[in-house]
PDB file of N, CA and C in Angstrom:
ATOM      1  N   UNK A   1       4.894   6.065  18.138  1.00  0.00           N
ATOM      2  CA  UNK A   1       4.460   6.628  16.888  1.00  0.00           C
ATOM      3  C   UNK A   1       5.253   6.052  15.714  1.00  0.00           C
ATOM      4  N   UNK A   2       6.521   5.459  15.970  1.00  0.00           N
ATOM      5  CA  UNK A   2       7.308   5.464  14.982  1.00  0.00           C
ATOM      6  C   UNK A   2       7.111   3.904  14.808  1.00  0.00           C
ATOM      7  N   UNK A   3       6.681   3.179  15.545  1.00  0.00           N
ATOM      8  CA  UNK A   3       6.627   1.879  15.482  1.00  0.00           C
ATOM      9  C   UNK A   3       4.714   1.896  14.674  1.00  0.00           C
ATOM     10  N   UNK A   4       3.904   2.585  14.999  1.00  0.00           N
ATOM     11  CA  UNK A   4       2.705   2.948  13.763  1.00  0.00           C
ATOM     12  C   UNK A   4       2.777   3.193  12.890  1.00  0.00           C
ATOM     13  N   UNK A   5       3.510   4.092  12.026  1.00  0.00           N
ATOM     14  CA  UNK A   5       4.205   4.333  11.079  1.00  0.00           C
ATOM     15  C   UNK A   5       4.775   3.631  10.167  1.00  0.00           C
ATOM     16  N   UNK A   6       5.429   2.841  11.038  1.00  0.00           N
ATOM     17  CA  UNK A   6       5.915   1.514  10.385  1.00  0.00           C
ATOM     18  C   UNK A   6       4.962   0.517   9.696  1.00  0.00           C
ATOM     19  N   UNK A   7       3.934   0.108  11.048  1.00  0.00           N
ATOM     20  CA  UNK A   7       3.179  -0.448  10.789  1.00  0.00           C
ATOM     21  C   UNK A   7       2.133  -0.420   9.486  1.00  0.00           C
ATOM     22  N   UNK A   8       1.795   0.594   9.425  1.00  0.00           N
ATOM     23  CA  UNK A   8       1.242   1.523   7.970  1.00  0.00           C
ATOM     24  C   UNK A   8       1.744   1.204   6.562  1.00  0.00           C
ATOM     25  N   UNK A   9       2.885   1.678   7.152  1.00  0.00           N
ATOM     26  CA  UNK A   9       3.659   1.212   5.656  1.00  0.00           C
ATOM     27  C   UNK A   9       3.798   0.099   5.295  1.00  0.00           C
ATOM     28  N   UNK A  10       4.294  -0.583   6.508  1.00  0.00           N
ATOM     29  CA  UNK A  10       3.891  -2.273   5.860  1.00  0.00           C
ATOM     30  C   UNK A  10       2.743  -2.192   5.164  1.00  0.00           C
ATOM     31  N   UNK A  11       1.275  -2.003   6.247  1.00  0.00           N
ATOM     32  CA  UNK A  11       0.505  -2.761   5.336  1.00  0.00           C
ATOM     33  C   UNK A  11       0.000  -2.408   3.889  1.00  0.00           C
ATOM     34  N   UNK A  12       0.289  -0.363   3.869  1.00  0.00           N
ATOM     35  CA  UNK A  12       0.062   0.024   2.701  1.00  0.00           C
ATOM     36  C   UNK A  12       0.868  -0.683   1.376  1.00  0.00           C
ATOM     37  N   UNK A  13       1.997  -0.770   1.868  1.00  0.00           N
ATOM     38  CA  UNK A  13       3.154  -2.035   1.074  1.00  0.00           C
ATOM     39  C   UNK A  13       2.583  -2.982   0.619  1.00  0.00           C
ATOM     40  N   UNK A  14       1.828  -3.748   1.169  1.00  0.00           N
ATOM     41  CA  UNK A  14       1.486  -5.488   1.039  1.00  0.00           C
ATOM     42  C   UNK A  14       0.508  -4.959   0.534  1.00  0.00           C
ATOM     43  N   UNK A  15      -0.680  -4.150   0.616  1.00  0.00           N
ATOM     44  CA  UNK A  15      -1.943  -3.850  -0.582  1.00  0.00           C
ATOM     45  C   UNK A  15      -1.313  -3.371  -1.283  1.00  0.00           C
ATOM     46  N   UNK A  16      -0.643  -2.706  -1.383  1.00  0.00           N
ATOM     47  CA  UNK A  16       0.166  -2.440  -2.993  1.00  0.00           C
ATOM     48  C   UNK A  16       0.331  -3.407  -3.876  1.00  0.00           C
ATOM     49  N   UNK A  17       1.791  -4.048  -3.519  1.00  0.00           N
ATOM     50  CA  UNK A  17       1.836  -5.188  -4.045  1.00  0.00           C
ATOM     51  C   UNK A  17       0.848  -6.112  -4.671  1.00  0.00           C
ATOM     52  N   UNK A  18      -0.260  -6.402  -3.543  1.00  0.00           N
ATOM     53  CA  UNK A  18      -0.919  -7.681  -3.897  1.00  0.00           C
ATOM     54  C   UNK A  18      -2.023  -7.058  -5.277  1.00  0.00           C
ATOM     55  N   UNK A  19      -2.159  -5.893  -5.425  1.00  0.00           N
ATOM     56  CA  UNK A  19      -3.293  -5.064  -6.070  1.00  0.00           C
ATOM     57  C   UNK A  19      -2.349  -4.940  -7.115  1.00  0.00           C
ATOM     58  N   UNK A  20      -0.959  -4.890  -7.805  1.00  0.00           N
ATOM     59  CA  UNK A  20      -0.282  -4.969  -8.855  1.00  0.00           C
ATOM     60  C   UNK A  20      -0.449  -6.146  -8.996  1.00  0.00           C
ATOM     61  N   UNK A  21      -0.212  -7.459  -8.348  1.00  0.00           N
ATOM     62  CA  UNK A  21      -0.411  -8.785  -8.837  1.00  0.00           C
ATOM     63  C   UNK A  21      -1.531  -9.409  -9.492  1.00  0.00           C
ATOM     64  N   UNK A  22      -2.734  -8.318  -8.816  1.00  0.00           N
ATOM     65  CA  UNK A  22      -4.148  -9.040  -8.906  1.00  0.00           C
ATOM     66  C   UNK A  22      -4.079  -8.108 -10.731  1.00  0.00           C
ATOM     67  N   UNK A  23      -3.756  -6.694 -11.025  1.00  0.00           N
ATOM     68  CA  UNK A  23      -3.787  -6.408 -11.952  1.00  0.00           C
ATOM     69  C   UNK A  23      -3.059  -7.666 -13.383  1.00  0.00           C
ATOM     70  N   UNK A  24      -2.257  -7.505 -12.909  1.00  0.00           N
ATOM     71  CA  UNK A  24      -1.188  -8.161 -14.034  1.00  0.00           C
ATOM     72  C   UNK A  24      -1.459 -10.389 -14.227  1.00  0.00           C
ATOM     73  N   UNK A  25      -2.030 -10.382 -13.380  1.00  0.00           N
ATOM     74  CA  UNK A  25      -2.036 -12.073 -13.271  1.00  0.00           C
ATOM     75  C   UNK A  25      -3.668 -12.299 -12.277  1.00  0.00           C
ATOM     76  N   UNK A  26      -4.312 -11.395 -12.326  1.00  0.00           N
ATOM     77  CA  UNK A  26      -5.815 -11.801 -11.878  1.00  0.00           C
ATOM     78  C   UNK A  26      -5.728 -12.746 -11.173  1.00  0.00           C
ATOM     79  N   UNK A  27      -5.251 -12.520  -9.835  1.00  0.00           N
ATOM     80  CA  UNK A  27      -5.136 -13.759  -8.659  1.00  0.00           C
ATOM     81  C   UNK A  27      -6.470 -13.476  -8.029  1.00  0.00           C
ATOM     82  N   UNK A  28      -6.877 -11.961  -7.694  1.00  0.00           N
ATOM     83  CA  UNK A  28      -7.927 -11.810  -6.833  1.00  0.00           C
ATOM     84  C   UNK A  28      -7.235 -11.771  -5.664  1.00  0.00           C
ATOM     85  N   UNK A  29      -6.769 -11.459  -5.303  1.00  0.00           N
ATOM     86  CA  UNK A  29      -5.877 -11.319  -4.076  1.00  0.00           C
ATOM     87  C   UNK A  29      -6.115  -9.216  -3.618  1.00  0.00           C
ATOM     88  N   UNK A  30      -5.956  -8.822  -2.335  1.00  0.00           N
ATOM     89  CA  UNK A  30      -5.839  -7.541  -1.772  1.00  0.00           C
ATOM     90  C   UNK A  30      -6.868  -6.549  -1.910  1.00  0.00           C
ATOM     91  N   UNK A  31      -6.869  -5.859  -1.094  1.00  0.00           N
ATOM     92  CA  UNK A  31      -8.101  -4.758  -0.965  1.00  0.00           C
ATOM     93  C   UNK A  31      -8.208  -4.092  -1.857  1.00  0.00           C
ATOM     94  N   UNK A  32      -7.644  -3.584  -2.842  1.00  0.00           N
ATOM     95  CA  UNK A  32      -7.824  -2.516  -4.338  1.00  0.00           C
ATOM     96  C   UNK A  32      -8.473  -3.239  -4.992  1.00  0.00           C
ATOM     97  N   UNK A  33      -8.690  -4.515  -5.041  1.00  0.00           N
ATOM     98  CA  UNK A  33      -9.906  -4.932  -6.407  1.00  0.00           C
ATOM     99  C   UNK A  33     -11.033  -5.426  -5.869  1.00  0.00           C
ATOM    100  N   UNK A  34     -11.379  -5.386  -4.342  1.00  0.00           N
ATOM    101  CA  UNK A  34     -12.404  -5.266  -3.902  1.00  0.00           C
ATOM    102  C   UNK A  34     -13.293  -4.026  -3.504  1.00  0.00           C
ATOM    103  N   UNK A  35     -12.649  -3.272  -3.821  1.00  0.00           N
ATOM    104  CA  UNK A  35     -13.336  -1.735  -3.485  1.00  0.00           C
ATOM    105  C   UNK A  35     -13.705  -1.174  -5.284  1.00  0.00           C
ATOM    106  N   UNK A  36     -15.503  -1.250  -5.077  1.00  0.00           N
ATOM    107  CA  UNK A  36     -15.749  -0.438  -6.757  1.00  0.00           C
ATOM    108  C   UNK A  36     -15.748   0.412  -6.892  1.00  0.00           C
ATOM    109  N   UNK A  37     -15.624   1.316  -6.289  1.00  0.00           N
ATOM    110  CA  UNK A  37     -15.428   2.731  -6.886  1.00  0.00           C
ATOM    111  C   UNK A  37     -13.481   2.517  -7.515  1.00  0.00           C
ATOM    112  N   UNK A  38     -13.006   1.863  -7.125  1.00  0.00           N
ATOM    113  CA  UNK A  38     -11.515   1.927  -8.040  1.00  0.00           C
ATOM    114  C   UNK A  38     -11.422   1.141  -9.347  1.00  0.00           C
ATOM    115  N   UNK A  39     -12.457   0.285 -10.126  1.00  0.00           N
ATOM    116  CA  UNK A  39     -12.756   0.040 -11.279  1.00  0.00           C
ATOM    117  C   UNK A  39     -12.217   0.580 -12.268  1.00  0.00           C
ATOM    118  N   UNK A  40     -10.890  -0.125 -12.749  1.00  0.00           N
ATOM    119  CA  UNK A  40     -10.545   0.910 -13.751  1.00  0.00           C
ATOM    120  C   UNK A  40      -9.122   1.825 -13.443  1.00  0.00           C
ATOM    121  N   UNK A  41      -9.100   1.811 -12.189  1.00  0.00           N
ATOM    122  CA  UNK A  41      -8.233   2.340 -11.707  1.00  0.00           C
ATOM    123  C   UNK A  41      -7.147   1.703 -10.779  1.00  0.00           C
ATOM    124  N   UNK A  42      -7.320   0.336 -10.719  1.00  0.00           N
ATOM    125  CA  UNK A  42      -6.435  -0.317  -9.751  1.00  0.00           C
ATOM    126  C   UNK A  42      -4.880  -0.238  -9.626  1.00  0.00           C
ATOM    127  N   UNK A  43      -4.287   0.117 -10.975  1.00  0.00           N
ATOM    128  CA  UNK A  43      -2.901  -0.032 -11.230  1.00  0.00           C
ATOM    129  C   UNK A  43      -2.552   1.565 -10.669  1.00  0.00           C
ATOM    130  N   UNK A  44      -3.121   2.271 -10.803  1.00  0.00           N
ATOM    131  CA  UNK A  44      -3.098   3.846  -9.873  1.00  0.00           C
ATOM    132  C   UNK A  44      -2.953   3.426  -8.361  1.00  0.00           C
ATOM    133  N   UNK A  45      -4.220   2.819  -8.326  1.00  0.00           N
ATOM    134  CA  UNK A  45      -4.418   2.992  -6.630  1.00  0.00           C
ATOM    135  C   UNK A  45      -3.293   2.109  -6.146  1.00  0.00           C
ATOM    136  N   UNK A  46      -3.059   1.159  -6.519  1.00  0.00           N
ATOM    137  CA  UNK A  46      -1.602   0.223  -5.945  1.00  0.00           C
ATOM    138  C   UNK A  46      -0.318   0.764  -5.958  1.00  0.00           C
ATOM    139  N   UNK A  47      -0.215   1.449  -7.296  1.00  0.00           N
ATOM    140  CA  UNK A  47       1.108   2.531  -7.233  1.00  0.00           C
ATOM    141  C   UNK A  47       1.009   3.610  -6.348  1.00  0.00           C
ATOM    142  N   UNK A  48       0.232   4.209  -5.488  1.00  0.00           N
ATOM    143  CA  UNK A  48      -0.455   5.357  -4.879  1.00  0.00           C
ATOM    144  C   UNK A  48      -0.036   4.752  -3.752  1.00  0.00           C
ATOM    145  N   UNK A  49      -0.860   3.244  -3.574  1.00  0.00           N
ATOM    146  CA  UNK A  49      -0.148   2.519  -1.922  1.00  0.00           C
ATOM    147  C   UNK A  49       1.461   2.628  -1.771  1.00  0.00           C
ATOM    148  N   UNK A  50       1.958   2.077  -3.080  1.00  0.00           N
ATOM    149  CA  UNK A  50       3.443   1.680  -2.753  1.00  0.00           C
ATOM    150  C   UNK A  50       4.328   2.924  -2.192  1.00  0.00           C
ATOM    151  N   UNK A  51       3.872   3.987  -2.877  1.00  0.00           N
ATOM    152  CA  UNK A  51       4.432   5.336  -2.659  1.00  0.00           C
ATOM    153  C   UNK A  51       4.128   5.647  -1.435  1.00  0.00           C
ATOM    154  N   UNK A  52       2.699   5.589  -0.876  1.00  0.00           N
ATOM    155  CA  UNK A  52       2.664   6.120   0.386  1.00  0.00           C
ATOM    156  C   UNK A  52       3.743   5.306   1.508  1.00  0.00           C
ATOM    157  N   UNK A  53       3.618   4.169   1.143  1.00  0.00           N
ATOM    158  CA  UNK A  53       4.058   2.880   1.614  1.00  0.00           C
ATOM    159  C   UNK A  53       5.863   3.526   2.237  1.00  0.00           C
ATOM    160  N   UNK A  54       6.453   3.953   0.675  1.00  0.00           N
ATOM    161  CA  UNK A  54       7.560   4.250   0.946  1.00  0.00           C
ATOM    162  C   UNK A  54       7.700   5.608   1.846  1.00  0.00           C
ATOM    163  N   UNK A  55       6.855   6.996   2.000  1.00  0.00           N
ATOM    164  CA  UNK A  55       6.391   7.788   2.638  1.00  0.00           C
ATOM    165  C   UNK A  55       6.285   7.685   3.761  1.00  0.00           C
ATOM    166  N   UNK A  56       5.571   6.913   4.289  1.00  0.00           N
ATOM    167  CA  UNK A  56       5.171   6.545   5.918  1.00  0.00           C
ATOM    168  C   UNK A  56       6.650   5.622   6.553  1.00  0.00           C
ATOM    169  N   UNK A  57       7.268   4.882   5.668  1.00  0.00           N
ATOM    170  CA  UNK A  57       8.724   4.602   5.732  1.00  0.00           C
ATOM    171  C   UNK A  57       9.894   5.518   6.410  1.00  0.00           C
ATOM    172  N   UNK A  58       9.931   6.884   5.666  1.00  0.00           N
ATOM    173  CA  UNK A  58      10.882   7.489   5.574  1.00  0.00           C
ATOM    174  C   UNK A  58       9.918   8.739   6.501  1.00  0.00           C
ATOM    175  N   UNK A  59       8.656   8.789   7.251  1.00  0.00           N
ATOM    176  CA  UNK A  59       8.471   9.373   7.959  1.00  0.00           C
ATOM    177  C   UNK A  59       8.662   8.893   9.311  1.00  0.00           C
ATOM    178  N   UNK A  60       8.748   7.551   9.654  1.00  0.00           N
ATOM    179  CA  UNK A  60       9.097   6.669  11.075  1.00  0.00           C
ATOM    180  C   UNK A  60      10.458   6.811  10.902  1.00  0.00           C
ATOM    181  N   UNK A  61      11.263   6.446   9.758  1.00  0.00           N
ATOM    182  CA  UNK A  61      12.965   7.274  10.419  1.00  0.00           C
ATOM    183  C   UNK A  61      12.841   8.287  11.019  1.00  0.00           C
ATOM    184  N   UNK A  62      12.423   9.107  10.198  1.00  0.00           N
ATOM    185  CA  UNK A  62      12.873  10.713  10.885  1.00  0.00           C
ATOM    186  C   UNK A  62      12.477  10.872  12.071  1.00  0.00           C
ATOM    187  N   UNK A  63      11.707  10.000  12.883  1.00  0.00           N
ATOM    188  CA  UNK A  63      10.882  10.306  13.890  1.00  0.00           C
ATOM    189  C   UNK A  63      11.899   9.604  15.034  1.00  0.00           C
ATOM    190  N   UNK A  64      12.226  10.293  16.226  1.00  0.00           N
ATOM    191  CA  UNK A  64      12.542   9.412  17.414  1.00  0.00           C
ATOM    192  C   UNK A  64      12.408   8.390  18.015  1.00  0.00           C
ATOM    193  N   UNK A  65      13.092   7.093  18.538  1.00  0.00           N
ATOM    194  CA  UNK A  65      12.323   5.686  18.577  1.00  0.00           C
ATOM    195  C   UNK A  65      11.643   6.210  19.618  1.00  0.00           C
ATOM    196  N   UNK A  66      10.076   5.257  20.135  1.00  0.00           N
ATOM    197  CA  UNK A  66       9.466   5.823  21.021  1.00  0.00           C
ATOM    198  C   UNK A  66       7.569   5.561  20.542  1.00  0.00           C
TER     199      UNK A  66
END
């Protein structure tokens, strides 16, 4: 579980990221500026990833390896 967890957060991490980049420097890069219903809202939804990102982080510590 704790090694899923992890996993999560990575990837919620890396769509974060890449969805602040695509905001600020229009690379077109990561899943937040391909989804339309977030139009408008991308710099939310990427800050929303990063947070969960850090969340699902600090929920695989607490958790027993295993």
């Amino acid at each position: 579980m704790k090694q899923l967890l992890e996993l999560l957060g990575f990837i919620a991490l890396v769509q974060g990221v890449l969805g602040l980049v695509d905001e600020f420097t229009h690379w077109h890069v990561g899943l937040v500026q391909r989804l339309g219903f977030l139009d408008g809202y991308g710099v939310y939804a990427s800050v929303a990833l990063v947070v969960l990102a850090f969340a699902l982080f600090a929920a695989a510590e607490s958790r027993k390896p295993g």
